[in-house]
Structures are given as C-alpha cells and as structure tokens.
Protein backbone atom coordinates (compact mmCIF):
# COMPACT_ATOMS: atom_id res chain seq x y z
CA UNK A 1 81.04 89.69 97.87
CA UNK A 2 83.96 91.56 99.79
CA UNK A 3 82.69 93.44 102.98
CA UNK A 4 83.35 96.87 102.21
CA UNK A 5 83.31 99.95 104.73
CA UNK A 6 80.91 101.83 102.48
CA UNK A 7 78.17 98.90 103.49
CA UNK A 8 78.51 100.08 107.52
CA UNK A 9 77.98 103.54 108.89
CA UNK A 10 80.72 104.67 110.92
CA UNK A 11 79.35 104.41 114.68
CA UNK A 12 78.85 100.19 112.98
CA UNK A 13 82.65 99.98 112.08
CA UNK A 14 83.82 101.80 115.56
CA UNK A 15 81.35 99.04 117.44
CA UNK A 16 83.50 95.99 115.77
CA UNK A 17 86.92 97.89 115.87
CA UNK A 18 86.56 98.53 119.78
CA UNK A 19 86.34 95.00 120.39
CA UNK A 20 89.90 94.34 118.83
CA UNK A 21 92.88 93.87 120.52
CA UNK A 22 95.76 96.34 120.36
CA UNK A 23 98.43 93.24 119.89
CA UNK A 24 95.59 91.21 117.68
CA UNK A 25 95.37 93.97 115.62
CA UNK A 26 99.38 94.36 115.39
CA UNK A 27 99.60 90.76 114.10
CA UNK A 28 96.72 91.18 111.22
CA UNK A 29 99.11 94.35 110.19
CA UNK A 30 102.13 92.96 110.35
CA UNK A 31 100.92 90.05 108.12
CA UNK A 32 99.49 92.25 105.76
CA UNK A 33 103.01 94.35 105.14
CA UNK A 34 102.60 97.14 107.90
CA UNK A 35 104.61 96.69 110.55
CA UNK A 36 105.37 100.22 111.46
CA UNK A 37 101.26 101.56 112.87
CA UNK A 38 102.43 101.44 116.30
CA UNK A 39 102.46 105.04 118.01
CA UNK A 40 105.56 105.73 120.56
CA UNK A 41 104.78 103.64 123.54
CA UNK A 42 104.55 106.31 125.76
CA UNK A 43 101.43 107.46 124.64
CA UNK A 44 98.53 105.26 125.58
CA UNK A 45 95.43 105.37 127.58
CA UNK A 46 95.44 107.12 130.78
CA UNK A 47 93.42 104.72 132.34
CA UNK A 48 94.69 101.57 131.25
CA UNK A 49 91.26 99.15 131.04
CA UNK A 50 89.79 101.04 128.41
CA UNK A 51 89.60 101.08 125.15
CA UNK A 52 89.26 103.74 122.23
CA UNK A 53 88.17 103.37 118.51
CA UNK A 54 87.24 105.83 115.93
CA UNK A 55 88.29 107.59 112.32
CA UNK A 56 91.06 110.40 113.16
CA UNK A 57 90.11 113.86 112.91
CA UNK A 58 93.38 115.72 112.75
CA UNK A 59 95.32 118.50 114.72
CA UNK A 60 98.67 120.33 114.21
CA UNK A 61 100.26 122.40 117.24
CA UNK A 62 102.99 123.98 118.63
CA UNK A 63 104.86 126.76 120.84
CA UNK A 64 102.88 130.18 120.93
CA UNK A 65 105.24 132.47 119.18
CA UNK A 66 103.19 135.65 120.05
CA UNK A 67 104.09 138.10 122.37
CA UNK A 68 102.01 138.00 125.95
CA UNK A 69 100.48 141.22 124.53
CA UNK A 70 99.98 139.87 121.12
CA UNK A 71 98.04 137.04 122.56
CA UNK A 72 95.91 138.95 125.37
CA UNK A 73 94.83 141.46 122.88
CA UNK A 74 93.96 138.62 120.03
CA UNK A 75 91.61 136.78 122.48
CA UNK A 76 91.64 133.78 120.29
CA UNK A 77 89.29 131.08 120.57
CA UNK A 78 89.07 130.11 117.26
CA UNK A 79 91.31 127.42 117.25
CA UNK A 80 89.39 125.23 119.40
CA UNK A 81 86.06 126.12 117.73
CA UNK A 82 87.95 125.03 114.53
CA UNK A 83 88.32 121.19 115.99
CA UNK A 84 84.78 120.96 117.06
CA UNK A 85 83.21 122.21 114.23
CA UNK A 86 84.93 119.09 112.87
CA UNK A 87 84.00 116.45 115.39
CA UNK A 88 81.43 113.84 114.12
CA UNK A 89 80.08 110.88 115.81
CA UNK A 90 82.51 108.20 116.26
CA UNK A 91 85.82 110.18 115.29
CA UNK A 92 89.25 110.35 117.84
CA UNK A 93 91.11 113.78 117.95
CA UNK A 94 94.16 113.39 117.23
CA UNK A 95 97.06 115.95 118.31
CA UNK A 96 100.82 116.80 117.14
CA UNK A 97 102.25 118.52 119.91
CA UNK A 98 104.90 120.27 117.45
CA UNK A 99 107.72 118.73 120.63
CA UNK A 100 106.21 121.05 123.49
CA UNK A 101 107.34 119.34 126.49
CA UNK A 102 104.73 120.42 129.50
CA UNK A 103 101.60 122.07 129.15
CA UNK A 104 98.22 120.32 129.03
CA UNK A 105 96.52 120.26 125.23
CA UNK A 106 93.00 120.65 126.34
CA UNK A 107 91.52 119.07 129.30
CA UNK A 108 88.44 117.83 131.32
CA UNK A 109 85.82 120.74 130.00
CA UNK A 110 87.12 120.66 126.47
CA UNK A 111 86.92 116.90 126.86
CA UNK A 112 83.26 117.15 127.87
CA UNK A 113 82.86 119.47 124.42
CA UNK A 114 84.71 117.35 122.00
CA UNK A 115 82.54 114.34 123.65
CA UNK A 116 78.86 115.78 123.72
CA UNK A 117 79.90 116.26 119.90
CA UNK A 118 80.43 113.03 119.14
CA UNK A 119 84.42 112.22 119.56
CA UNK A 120 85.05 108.66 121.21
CA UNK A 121 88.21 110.29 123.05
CA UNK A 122 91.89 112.26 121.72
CA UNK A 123 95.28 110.53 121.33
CA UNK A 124 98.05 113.53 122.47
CA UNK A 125 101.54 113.23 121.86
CA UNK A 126 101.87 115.09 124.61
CA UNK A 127 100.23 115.73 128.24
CA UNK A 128 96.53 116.37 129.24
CA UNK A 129 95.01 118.08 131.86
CA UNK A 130 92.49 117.00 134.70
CA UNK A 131 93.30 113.18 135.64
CA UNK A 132 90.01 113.53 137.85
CA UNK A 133 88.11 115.18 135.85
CA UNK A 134 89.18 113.08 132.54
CA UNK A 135 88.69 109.62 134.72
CA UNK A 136 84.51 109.95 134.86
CA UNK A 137 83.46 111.13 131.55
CA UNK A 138 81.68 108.13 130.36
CA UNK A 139 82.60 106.64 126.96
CA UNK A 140 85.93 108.98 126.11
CA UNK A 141 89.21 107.56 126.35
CA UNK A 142 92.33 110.06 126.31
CA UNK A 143 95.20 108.58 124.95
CA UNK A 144 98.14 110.54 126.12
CA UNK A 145 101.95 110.56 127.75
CA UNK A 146 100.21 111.85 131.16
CA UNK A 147 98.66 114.76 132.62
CA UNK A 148 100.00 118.48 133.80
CA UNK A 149 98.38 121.44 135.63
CA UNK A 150 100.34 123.49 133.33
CA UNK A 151 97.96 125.90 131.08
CA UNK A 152 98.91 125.85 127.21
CA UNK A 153 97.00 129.72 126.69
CA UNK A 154 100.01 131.30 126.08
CA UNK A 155 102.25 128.70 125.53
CA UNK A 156 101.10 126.37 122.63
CA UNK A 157 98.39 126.67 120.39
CA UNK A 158 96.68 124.81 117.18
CA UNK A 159 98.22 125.84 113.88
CA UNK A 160 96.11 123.53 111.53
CA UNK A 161 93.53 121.28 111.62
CA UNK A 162 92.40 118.29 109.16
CA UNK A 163 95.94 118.18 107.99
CA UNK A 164 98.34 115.14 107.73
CA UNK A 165 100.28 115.25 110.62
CA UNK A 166 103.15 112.92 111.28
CA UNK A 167 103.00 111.09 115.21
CA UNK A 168 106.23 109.37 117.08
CA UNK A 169 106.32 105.82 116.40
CA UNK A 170 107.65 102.64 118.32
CA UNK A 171 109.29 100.57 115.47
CA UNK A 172 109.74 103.62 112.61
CA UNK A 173 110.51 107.55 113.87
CA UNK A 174 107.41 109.03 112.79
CA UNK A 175 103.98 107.24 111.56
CA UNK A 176 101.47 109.37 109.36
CA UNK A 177 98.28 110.20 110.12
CA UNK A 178 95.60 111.14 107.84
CA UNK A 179 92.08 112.92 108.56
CA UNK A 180 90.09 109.17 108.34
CA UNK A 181 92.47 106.96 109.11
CA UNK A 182 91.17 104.71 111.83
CA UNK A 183 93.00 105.02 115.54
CA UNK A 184 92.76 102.17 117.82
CA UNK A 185 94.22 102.18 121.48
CA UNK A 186 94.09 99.78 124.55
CA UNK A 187 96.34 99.10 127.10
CA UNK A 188 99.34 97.98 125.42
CA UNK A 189 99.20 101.02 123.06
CA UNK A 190 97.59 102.61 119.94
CA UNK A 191 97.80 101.99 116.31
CA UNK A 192 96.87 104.11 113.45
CA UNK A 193 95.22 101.74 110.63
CA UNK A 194 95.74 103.33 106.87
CA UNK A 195 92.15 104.30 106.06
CA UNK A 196 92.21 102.36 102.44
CA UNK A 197 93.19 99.08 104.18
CA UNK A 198 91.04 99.38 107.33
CA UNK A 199 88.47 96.81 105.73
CA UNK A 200 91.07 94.25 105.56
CA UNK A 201 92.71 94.56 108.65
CA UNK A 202 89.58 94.83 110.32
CA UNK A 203 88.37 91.58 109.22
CA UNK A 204 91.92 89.55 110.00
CA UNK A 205 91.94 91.11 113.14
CA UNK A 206 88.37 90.35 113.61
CA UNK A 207 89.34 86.51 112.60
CA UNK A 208 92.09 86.77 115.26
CA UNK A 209 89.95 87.49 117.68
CA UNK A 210 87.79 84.23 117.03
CA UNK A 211 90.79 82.09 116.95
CA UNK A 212 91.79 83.18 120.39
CA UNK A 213 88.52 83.23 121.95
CA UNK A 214 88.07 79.72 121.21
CA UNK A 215 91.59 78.73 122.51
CA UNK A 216 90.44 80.33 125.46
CA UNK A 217 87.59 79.18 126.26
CA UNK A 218 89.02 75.02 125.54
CA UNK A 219 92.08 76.01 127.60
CA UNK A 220 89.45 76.79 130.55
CA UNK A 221 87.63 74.16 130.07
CA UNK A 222 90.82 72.08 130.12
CA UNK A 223 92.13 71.20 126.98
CA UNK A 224 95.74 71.09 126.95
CA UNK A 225 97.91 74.04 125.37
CA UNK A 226 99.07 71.41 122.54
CA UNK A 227 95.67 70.41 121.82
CA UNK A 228 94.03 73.96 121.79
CA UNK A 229 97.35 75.54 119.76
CA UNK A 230 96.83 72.51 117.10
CA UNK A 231 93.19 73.41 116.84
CA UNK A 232 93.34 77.33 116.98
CA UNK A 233 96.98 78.34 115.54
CA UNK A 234 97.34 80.68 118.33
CA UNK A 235 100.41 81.45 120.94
C-alpha cells in the first residue's frame, strides 16, 4: 500500500524531510513536472551548515502606512500574537516582505517565541535581525537575504496571516506558497514542496538519497567513478 502522510505525524515527516538534500530534492521535483519550487537564491540559511524542514505557516507584510501618531497611539501587538497563536510543532514561518528593502522582520527574542512554540525556524524574503543572537538558538534555522539593525515598528508590519502568499523564485518570478505546504532549505537554497505531492517527492527524494549514499561510500572505499555511476545512476 502507498505511504501516505496521513500514516506519520508531522514532527515523523519533518525528521525524514530534514535529512534531504536541497539539490536531491530539486531532481525528484523536476522529474516529477515541477521545476519551478526553488525560492530566489538570495534567500537561504544564514548560517550555511544547517538545515530547516517543516509545513509553512504563512505571513503577508508590508510598509506601515500609518502615521507615527497613528501607530504610537494604536500600540499594536496583535500582529505578532496572530503568528504565534498559529505556530505548531514542526511548522516554518514563512514571510512576504510586500518589497520592503531594510528593516529586520522579527529577530532573536521573537525567534526564541516562535521556537519555544514549536516552529523549526522562518524563511524571510527579506532581512532579519540579531546575527548573534539568531546564531545560538538551538534547533531554528532562519532562512533569510541577511540581517539589519534597522527596527520594522513603524516601518512594516503583518497584514495577514495563513494566507497564500506568493515568494520570489529562481527559475519562475514568483512561487506560491500555501499554509501546509512543506519548506525545505539547506545551503544551496530552499524549496517549497506543493503540500498534495509532498508524499511523492518525499519518497523519490528519499530514494535519491540512497542512491548517492551508496556511490559514496564505494567511491571511498575505492571503486572507480565508472563502476559506482553504473551501479548507482548517480552524477
């Protein structure tokens, strides 16, 4: 019987999707018709040996349009509140900046929040804040185009939440994102996996992954490329 992601709790799936391989996991797409997952380049981890995994929970933002006043006199916290009250075990956040160029969406504290919730890490199209800070929180990975002291109260702010939001992409202009899609970043970039084909792609990727362990461990041990490539299929 098919493996289906309804058999696996979520915290299950993220365990065998962190062990992919951002370019393994581009060739089981690519095979499968999807060739366009690939986020803009620039965004990727900020620390580039690790590794992040998890169902997207979304976020929409953009300039502040209020008035200094307007803000200062609102006070308003509820747009973070409205993130983490959606955060669940083994989920990424995942941010639209709306094309704000320089302030820092969230940062080490909120990080620490959004993590003690449950969120493996947040993929920003956009900057972060805190490099230090950000670098030693255990098990998070922020996905991002860099870092900025520059404060976003005032200056940007979350418009929606749980919506489909539409990222930058490498290959294509934009690539969609849907609340439960599954995000997957390493060093050489993240991909947003379709949730209603994640099953699939999981298990070629996962078969990938086999093929090129095995090539690498008979290449160590001394096997010639020709030999392992006939063997394994992989180059």
């Amino acid at each position: 019987m098919a493996e289906s992601e309804k058999d696996y709790s979520i915290l299950e799936l993220q365990a065998r999707w962190n062990r992919i391989r951002i370019a393994n996991l581009y060739d089981a797409l690519d095979s499968m018709g999807y060739p366009n997952q690939c986020l803009d380049l620039g965004i990727r981890p900020l620390f580039p040996e690790q590794h992040l995994a998890g169902k997207a929970v979304t976020v929409r933002g953009g300039r502040d349009p209020r008035t200094r006043e307007e803000i200062d006199a609102e006070k308003d916290t509820a747009t973070f509140t409205a993130v983490k009250d959606l955060v669940y075990p083994g989920c990424v956040i995942v941010i639209d900046g709306g094309g704000e160029p320089w302030t820092g969406k969230f940062g080490e504290m909120t990080s620490w929040n959004l993590k003690q919730a449950g969120a493996k890490g947040i993929v920003i199209d956009g900057f972060i804040r805190d490099y230090l800070g950000l670098k030693v929180i255990p098990d998070y990975t922020v996905c991002a185009r860099g870092t900025s002291p520059i404060e976003s109260y005032r200056r940007w702010r979350i418009h929606a939440t749980n919506v489909t939001i539409a990222m930058p992409g490498t290959l294509t202009s934009q690539v969609t994102v849907r609340p439960g899609d599954w995000i997957v970043g390493g060093p050489d970039g993240v991909i947003v996996v379709p949730q209603e084909i994640a099953m699939e792609a999981l298990i070629k990727a996962e078969e990938i992954e086999e093929r090129e362990q095995g090539m690498r461990i008979d290449l160590a041990a001394g096997m010639s490329f020709e030999e392992a490539y006939k063997k394994w299929g992989r180059a």
